[in-house]
N, C-alpha and C. Protein backbone atom coordinates (compact mmCIF):
# COMPACT_ATOMS: atom_id res chain seq x y z
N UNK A 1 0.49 -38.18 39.33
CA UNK A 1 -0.16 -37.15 38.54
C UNK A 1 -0.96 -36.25 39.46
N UNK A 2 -0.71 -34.98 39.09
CA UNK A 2 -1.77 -33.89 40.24
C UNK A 2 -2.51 -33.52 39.46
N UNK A 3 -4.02 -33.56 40.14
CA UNK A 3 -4.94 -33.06 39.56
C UNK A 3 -5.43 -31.66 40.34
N UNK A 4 -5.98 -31.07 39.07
CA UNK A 4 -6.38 -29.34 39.90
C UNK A 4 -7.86 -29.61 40.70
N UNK A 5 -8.51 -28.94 41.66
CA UNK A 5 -9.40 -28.93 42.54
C UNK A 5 -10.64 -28.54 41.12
N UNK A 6 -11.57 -28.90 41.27
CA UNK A 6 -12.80 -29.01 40.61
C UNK A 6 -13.13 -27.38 40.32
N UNK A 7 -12.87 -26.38 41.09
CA UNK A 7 -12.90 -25.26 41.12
C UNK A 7 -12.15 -24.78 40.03
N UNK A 8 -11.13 -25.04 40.28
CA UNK A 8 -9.81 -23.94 38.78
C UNK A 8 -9.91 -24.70 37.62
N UNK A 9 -10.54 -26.20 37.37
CA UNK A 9 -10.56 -27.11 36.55
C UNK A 9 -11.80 -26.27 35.61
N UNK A 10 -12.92 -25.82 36.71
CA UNK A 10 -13.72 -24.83 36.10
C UNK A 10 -13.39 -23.43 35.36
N UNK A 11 -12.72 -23.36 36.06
CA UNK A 11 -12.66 -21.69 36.10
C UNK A 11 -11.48 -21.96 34.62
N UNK A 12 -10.36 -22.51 34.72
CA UNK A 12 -9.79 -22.89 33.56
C UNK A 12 -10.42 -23.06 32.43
N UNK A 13 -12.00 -23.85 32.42
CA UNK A 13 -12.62 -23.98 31.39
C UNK A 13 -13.27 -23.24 30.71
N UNK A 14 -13.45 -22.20 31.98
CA UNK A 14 -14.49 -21.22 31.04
C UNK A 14 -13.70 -20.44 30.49
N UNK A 15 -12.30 -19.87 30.95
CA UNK A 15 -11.57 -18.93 30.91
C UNK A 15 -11.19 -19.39 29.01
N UNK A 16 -10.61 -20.80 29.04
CA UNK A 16 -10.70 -21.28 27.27
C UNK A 16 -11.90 -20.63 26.38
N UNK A 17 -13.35 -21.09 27.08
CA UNK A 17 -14.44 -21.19 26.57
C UNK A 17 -14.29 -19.21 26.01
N UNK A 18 -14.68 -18.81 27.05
CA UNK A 18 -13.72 -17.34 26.64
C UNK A 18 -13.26 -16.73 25.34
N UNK A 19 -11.96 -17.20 25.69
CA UNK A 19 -10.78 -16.66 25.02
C UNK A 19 -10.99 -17.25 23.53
N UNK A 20 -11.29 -18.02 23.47
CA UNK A 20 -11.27 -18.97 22.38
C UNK A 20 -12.48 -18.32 21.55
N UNK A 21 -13.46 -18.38 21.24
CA UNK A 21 -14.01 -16.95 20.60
C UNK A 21 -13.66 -15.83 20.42
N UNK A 22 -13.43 -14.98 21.46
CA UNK A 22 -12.58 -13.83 21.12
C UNK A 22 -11.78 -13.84 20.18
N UNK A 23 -10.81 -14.50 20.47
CA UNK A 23 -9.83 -14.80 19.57
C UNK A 23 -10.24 -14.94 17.68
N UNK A 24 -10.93 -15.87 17.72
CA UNK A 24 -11.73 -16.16 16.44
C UNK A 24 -12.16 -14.66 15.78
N UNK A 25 -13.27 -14.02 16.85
CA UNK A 25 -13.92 -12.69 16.23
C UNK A 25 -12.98 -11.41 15.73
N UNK A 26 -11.57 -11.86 16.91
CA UNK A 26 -10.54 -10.44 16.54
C UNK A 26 -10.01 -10.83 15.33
N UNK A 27 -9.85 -12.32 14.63
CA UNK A 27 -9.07 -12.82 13.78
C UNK A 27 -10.08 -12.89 12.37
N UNK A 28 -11.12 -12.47 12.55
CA UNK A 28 -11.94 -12.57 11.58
C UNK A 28 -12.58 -11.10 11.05
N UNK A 29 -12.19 -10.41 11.90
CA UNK A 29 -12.49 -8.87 11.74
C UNK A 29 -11.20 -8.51 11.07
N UNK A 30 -11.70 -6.64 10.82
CA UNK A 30 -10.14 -5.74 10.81
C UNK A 30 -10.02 -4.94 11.54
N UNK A 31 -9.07 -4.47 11.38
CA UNK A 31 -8.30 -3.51 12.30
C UNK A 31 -7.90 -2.58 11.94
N UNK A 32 -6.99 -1.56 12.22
CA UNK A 32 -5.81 -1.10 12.03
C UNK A 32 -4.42 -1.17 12.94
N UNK A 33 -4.38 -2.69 13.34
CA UNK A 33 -3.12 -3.04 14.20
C UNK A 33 -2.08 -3.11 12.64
N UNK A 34 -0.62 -3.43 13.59
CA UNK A 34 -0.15 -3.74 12.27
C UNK A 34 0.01 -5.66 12.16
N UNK A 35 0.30 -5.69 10.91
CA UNK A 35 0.65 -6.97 10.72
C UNK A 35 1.85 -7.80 10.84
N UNK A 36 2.12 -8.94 10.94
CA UNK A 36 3.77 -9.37 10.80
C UNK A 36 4.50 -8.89 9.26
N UNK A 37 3.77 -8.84 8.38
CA UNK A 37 4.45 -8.17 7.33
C UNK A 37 4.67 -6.80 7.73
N UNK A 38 4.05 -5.80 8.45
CA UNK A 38 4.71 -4.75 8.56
C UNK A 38 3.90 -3.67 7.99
N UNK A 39 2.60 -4.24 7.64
CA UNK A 39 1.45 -3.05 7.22
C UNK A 39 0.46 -2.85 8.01
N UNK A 40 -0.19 -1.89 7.75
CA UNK A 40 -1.71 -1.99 8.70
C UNK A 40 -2.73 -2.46 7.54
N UNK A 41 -3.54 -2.99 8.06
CA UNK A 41 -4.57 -3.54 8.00
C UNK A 41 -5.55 -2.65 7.39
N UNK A 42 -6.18 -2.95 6.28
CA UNK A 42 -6.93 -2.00 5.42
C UNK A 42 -7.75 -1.48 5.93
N UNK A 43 -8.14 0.19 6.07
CA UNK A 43 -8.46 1.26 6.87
C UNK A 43 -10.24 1.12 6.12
N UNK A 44 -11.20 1.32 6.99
CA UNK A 44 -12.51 1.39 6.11
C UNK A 44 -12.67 2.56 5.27
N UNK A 45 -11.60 3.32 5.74
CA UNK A 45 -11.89 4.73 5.02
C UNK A 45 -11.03 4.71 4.03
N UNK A 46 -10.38 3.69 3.56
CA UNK A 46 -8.70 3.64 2.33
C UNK A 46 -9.69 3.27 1.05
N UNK A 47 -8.88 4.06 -0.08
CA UNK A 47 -9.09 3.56 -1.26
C UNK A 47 -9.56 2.26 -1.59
N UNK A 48 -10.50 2.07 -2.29
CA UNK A 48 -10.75 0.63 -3.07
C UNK A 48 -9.90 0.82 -4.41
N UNK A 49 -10.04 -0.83 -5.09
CA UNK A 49 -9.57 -0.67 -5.98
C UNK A 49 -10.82 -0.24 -7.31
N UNK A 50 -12.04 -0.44 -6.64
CA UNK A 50 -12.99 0.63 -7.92
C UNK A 50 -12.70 1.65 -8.93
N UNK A 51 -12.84 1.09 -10.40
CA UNK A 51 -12.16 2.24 -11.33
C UNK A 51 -12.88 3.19 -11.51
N UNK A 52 -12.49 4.11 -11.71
CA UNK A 52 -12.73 5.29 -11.68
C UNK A 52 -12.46 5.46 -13.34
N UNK A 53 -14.10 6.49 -14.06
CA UNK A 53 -13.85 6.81 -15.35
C UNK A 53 -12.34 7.48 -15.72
N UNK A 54 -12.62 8.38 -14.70
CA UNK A 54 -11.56 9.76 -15.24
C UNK A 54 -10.72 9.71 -13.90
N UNK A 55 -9.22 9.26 -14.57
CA UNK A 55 -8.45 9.34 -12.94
C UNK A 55 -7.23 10.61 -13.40
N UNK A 56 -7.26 11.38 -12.47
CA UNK A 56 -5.87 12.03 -12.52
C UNK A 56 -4.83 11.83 -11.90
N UNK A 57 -3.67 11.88 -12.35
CA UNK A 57 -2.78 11.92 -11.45
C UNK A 57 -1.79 13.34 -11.07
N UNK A 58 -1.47 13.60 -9.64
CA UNK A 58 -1.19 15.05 -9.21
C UNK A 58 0.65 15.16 -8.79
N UNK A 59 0.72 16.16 -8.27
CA UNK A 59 2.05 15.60 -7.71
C UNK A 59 1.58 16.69 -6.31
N UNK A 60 2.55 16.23 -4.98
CA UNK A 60 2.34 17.24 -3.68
C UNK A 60 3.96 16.72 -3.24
N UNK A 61 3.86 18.48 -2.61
CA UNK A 61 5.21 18.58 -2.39
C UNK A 61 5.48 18.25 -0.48
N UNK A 62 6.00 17.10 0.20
CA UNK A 62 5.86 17.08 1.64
C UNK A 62 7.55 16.56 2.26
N UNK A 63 7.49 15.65 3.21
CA UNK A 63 8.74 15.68 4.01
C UNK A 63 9.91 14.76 3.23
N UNK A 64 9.33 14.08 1.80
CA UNK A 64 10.22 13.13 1.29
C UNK A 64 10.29 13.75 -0.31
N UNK A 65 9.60 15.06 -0.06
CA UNK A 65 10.32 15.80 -1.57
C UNK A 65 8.90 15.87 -2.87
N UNK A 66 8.75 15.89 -3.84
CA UNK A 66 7.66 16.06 -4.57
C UNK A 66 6.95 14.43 -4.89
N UNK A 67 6.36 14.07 -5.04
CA UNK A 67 5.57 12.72 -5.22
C UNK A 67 4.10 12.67 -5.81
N UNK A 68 3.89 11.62 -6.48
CA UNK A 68 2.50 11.65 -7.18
C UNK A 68 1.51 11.23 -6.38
N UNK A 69 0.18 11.51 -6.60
CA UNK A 69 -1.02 11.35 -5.76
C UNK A 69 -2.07 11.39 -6.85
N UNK A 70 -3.33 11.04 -6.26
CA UNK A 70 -3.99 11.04 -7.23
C UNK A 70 -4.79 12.61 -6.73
N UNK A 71 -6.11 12.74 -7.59
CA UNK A 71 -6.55 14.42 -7.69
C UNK A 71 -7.04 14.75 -6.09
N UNK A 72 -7.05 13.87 -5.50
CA UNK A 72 -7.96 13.75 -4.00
C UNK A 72 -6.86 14.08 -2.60
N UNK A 73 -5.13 13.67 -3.54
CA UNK A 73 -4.36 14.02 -2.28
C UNK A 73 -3.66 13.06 -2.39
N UNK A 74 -4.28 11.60 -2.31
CA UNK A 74 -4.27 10.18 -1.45
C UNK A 74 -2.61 9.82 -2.36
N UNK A 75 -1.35 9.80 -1.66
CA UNK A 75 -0.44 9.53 -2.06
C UNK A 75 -0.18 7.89 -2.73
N UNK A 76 0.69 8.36 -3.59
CA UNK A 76 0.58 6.79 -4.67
C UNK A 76 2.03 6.35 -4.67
N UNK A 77 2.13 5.05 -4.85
CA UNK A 77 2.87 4.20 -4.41
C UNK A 77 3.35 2.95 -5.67
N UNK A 78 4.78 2.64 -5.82
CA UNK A 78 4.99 1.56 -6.51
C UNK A 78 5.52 0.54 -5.78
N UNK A 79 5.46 -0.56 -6.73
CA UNK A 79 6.31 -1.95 -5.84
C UNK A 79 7.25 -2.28 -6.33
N UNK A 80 8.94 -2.19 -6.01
CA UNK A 80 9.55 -2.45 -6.06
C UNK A 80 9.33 -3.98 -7.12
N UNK A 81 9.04 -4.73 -6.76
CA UNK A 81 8.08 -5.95 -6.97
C UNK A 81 8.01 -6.27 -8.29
N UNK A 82 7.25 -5.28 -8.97
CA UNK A 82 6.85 -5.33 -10.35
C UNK A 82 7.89 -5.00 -10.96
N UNK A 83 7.33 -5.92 -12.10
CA UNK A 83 8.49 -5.93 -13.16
C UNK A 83 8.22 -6.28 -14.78
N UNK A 84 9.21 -5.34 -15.70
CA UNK A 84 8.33 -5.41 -16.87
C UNK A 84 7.20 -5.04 -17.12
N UNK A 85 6.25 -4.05 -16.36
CA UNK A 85 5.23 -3.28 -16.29
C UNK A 85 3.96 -4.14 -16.13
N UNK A 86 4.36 -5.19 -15.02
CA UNK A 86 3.07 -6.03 -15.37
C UNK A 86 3.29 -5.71 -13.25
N UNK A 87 2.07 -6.00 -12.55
CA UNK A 87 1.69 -6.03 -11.27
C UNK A 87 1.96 -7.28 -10.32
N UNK A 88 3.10 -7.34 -9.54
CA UNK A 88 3.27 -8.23 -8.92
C UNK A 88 2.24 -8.73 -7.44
N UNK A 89 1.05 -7.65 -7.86
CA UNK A 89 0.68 -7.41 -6.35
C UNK A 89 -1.06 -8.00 -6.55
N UNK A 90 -1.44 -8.64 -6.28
CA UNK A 90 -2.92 -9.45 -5.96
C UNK A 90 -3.40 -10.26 -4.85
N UNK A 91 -4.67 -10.33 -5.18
CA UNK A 91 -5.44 -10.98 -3.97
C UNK A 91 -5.01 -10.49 -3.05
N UNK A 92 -4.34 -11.08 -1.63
CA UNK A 92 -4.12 -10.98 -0.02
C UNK A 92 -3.12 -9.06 -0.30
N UNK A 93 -2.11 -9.17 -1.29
CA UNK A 93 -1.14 -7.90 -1.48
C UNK A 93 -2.26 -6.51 -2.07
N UNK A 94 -3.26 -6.66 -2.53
CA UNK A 94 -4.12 -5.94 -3.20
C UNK A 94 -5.36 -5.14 -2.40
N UNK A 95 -5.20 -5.93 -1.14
CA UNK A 95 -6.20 -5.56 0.28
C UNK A 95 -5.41 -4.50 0.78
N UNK A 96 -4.42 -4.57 0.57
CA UNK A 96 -3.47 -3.65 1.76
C UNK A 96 -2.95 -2.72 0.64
N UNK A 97 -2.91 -2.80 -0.67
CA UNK A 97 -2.49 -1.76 -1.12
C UNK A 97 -3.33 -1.83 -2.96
N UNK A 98 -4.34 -1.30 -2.49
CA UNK A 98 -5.54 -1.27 -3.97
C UNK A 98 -4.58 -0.53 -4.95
N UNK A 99 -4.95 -1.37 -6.48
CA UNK A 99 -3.99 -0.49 -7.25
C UNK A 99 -5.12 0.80 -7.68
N UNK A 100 -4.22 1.51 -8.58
CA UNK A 100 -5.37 2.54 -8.76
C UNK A 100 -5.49 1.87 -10.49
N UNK A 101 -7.09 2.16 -10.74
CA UNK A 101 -7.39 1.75 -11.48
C UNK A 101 -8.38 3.11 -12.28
N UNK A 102 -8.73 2.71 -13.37
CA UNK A 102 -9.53 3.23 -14.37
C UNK A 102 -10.44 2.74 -15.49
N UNK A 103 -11.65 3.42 -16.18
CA UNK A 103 -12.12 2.72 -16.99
C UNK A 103 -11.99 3.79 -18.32
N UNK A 104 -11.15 4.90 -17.89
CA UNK A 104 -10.68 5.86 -19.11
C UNK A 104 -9.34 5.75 -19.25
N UNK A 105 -8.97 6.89 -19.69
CA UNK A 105 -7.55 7.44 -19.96
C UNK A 105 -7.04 8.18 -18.68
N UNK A 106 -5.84 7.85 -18.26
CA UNK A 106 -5.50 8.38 -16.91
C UNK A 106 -4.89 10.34 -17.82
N UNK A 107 -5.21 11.04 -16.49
CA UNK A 107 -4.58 12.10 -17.27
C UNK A 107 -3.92 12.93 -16.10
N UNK A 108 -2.73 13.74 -16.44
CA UNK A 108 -1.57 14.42 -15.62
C UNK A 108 -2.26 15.61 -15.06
N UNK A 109 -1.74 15.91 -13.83
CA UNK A 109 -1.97 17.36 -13.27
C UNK A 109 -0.56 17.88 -12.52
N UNK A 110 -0.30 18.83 -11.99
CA UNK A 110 0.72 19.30 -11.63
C UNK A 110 1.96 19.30 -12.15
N UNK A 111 3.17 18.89 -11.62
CA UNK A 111 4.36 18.53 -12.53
C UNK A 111 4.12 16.74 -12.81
N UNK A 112 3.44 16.19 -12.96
CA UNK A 112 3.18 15.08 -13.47
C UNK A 112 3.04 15.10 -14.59
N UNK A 113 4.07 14.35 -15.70
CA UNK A 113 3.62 14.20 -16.60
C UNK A 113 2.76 13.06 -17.41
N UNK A 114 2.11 13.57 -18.32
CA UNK A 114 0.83 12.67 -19.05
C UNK A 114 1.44 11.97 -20.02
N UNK A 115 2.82 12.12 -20.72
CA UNK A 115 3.58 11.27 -21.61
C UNK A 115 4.10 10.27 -20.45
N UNK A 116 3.82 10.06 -19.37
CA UNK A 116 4.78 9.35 -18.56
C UNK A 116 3.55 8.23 -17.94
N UNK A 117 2.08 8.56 -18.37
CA UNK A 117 0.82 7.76 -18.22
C UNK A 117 0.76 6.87 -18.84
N UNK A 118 0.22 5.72 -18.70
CA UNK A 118 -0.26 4.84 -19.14
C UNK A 118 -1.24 4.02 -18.06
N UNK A 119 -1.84 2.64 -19.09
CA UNK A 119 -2.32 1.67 -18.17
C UNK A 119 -1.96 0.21 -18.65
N UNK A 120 -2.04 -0.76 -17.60
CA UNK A 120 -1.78 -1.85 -17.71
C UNK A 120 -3.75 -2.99 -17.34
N UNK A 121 -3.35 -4.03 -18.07
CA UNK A 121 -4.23 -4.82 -17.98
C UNK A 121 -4.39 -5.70 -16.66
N UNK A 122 -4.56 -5.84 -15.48
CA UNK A 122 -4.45 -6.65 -14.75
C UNK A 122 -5.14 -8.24 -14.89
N UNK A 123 -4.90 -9.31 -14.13
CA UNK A 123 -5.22 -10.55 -14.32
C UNK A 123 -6.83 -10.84 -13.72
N UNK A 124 -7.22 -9.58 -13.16
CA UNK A 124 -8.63 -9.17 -13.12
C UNK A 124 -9.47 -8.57 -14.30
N UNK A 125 -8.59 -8.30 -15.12
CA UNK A 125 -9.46 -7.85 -16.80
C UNK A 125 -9.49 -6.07 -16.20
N UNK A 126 -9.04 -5.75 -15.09
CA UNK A 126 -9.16 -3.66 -14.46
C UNK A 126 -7.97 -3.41 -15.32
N UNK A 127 -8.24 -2.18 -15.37
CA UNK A 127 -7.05 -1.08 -16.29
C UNK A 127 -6.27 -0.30 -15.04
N UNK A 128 -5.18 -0.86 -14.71
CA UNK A 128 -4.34 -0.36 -13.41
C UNK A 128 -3.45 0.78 -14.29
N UNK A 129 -3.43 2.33 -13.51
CA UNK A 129 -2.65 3.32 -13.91
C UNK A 129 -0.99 2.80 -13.85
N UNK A 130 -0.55 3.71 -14.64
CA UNK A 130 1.13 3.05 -14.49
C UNK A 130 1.71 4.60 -14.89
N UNK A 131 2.89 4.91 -14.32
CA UNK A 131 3.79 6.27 -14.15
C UNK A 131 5.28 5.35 -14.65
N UNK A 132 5.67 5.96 -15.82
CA UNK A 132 7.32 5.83 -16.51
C UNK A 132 7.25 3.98 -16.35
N UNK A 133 6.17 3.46 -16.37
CA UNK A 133 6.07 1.82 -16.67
C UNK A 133 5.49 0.98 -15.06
N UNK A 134 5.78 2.05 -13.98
CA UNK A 134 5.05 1.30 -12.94
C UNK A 134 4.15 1.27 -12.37
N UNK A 135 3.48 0.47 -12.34
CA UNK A 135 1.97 0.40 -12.10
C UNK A 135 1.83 1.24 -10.20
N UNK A 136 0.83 1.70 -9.97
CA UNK A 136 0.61 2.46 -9.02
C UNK A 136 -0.57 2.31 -7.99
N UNK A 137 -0.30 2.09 -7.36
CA UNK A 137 -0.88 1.83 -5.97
C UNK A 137 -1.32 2.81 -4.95
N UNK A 138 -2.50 2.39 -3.94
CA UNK A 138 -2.72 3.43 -2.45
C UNK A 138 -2.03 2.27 -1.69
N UNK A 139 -2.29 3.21 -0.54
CA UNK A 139 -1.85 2.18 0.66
C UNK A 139 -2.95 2.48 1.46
N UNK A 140 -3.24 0.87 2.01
CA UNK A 140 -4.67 1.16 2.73
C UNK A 140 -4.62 1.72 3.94
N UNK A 141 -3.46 1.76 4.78
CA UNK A 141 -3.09 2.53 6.10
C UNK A 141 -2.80 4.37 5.88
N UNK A 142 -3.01 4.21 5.07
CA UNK A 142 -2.93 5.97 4.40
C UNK A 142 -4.11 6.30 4.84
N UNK A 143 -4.88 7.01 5.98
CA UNK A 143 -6.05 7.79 6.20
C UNK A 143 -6.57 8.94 5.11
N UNK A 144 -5.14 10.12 4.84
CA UNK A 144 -5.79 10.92 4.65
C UNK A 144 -4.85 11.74 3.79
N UNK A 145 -5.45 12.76 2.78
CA UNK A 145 -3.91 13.12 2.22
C UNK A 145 -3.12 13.35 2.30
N UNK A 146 -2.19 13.50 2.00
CA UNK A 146 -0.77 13.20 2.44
C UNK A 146 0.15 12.52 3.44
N UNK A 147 -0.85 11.54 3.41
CA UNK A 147 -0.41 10.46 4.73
C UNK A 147 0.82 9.37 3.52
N UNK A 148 1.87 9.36 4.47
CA UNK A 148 3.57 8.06 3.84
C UNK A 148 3.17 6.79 4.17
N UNK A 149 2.47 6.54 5.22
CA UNK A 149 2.67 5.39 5.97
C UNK A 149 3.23 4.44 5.31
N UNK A 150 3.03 4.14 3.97
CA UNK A 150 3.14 2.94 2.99
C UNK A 150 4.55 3.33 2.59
N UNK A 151 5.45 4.59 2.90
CA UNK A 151 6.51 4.87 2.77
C UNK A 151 7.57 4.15 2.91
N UNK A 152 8.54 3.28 2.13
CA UNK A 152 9.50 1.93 2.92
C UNK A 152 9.09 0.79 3.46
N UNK A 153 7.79 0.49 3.50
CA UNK A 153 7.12 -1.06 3.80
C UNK A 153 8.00 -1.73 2.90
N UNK A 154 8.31 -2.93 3.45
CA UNK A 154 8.47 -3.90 3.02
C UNK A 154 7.66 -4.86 3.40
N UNK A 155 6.82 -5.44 1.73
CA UNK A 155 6.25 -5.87 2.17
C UNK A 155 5.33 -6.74 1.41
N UNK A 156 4.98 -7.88 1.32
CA UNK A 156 4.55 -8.88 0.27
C UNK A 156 5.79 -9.44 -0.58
N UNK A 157 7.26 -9.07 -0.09
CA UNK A 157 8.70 -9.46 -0.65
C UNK A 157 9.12 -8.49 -1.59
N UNK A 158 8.90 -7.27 -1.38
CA UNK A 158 10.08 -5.83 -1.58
C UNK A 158 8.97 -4.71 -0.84
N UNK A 159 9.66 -4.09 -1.30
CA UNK A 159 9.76 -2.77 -0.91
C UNK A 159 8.86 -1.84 -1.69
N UNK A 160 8.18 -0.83 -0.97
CA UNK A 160 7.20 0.38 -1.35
C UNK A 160 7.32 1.43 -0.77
N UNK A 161 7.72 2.41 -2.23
CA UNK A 161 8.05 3.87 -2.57
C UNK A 161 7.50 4.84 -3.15
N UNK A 162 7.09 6.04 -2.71
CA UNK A 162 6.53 7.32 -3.10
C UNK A 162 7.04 7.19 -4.67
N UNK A 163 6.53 7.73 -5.82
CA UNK A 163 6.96 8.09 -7.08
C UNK A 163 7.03 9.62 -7.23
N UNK A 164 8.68 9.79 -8.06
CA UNK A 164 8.75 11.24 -7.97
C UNK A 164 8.13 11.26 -9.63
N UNK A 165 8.05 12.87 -9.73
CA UNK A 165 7.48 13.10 -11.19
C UNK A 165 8.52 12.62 -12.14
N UNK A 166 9.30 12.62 -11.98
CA UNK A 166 10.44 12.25 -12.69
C UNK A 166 10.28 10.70 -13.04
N UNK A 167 9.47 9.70 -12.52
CA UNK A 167 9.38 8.39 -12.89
C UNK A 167 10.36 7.64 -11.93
N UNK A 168 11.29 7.88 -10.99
CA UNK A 168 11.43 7.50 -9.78
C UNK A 168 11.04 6.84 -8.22
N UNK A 169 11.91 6.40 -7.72
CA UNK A 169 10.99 6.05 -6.53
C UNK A 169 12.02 7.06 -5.64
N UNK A 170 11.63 7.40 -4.73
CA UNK A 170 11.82 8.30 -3.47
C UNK A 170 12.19 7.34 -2.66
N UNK A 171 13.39 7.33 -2.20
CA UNK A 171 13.93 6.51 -0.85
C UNK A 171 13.61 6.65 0.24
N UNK A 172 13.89 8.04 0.70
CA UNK A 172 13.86 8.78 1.55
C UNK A 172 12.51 8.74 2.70
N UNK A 173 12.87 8.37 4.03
CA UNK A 173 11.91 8.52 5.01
C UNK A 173 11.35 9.97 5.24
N UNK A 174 10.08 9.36 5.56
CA UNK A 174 9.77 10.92 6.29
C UNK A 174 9.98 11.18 7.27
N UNK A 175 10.33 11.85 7.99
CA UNK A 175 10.48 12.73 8.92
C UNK A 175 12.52 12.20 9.42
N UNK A 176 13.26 11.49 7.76
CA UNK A 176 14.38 11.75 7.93
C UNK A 176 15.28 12.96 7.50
N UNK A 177 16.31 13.25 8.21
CA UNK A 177 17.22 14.15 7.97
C UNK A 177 18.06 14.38 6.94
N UNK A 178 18.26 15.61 6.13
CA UNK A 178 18.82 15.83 4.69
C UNK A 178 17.93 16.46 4.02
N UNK A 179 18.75 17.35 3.69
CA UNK A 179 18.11 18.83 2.52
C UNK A 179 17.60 18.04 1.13
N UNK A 180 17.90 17.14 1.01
CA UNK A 180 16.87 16.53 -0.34
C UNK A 180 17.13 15.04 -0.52
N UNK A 181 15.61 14.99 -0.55
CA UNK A 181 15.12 13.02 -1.15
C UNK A 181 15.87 12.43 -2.02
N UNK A 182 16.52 11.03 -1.86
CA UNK A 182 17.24 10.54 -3.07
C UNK A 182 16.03 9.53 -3.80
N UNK A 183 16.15 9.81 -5.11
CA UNK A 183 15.43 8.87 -5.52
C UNK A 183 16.51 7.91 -6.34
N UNK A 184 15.98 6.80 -6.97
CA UNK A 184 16.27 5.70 -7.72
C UNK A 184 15.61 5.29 -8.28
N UNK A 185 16.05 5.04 -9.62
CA UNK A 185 14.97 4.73 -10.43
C UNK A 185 14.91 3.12 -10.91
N UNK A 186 13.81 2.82 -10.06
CA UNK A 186 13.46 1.12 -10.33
C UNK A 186 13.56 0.56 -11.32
N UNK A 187 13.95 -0.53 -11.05
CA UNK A 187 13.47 -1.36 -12.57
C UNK A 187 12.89 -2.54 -12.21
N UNK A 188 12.41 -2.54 -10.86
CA UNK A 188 11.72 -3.80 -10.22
C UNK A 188 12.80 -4.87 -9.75
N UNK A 189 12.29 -5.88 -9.86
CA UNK A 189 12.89 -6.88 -9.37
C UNK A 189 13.14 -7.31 -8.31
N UNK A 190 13.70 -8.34 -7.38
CA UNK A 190 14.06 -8.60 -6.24
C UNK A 190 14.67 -7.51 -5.20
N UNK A 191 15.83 -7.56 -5.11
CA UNK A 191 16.61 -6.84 -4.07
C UNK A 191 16.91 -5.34 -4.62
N UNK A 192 16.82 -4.96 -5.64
CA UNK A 192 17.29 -3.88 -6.60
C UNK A 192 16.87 -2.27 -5.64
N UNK A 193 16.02 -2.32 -4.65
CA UNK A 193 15.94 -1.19 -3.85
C UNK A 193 17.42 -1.07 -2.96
N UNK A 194 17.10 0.47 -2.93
CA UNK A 194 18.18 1.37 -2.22
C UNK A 194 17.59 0.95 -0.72
């Protein structure tokens, strides 16, 4: 058996002593690295899920075609996921992508329509907005308006898509090629994304 010289036996130890905290403090903090799921890490500046009396919902026109947002910009998002108009997305899935919530009546702006509003009850007792039955989401890696990032994540086990006014999800990447966004219109579930 070889043993190391009293010196590197040290220097080995502290180098643990070290690392080994670090480690702990980076793992106990946030970030905005990404994750093995494939998201970033909830931004201090991203949406909470705090309801809001009076929420609107908007539509803005950018690189994946027209899509809903709420009155502030902050692009909104469904989960593939959900199904039957109930929220597949909580606790650890709910950090990374706050639903949008309310303690009124959600109401339409732009080509969004307000017959296409509703809300759902979540298993938190919050009133989560919902567009043509799907409940609607930020993404916490979204800085600023009109930020996609949450565009095609997969992630918490499907997939997350821009909503067109139409009650659709938007396939389409941003900054991919083609004179117009395909959408599809969800019906949740497992694999059912384009």
């Amino acid at each position: 058996m070889t043993t190391l010289p009293a010196r590197t036996r040290t220097g080995a130890l502290l180098g643990v002593a070290v690392a080994v905290p670090a480690l702990l403090l980076a793992a106990c903090g946030t970030s905005s690295s990404t994750t093995s799921a494939g998201t970033s890490s909830p931004a201090s500046g991203s949406p909470s899920s705090v309801a809001a009396a009076t929420v609107t919902v908007e539509t803005h026109s950018g690189p994946v075609g027209t899509y809903l947002t709420d009155s502030a910009g902050r692009t909104l998002y469904l989960f593939v996921a959900d199904t039957g108009g109930k929220s597949a997305c909580s606790t650890a899935c709910a950090r990374y992508w706050p639903p949008l919530t309310t303690t009124g009546s959600p109401t339409a702006a732009g080509t969004a329509k307000a017959a296409m509003l509703a809300t759902i009850t979540r298993a938190d007792g919050s009133k989560q907005v919902t567009y043509s039955g799907h409940p609607l989401y930020y993404f916490a890696g979204d800085a600023a308006a009109g930020d996609l990032k949450g565009q095609g994540v997969n992630g918490f086990g499907a997939k997350w898509w821009v909503v067109s006014p139409a009650g659709a999800s938007i396939t389409m990447m941003a900054g991919a090629s083609g004179s117009s966004p395909s959408t599809t219109k969800s019906s949740g579930g497992g694999g059912g994304w384009a």
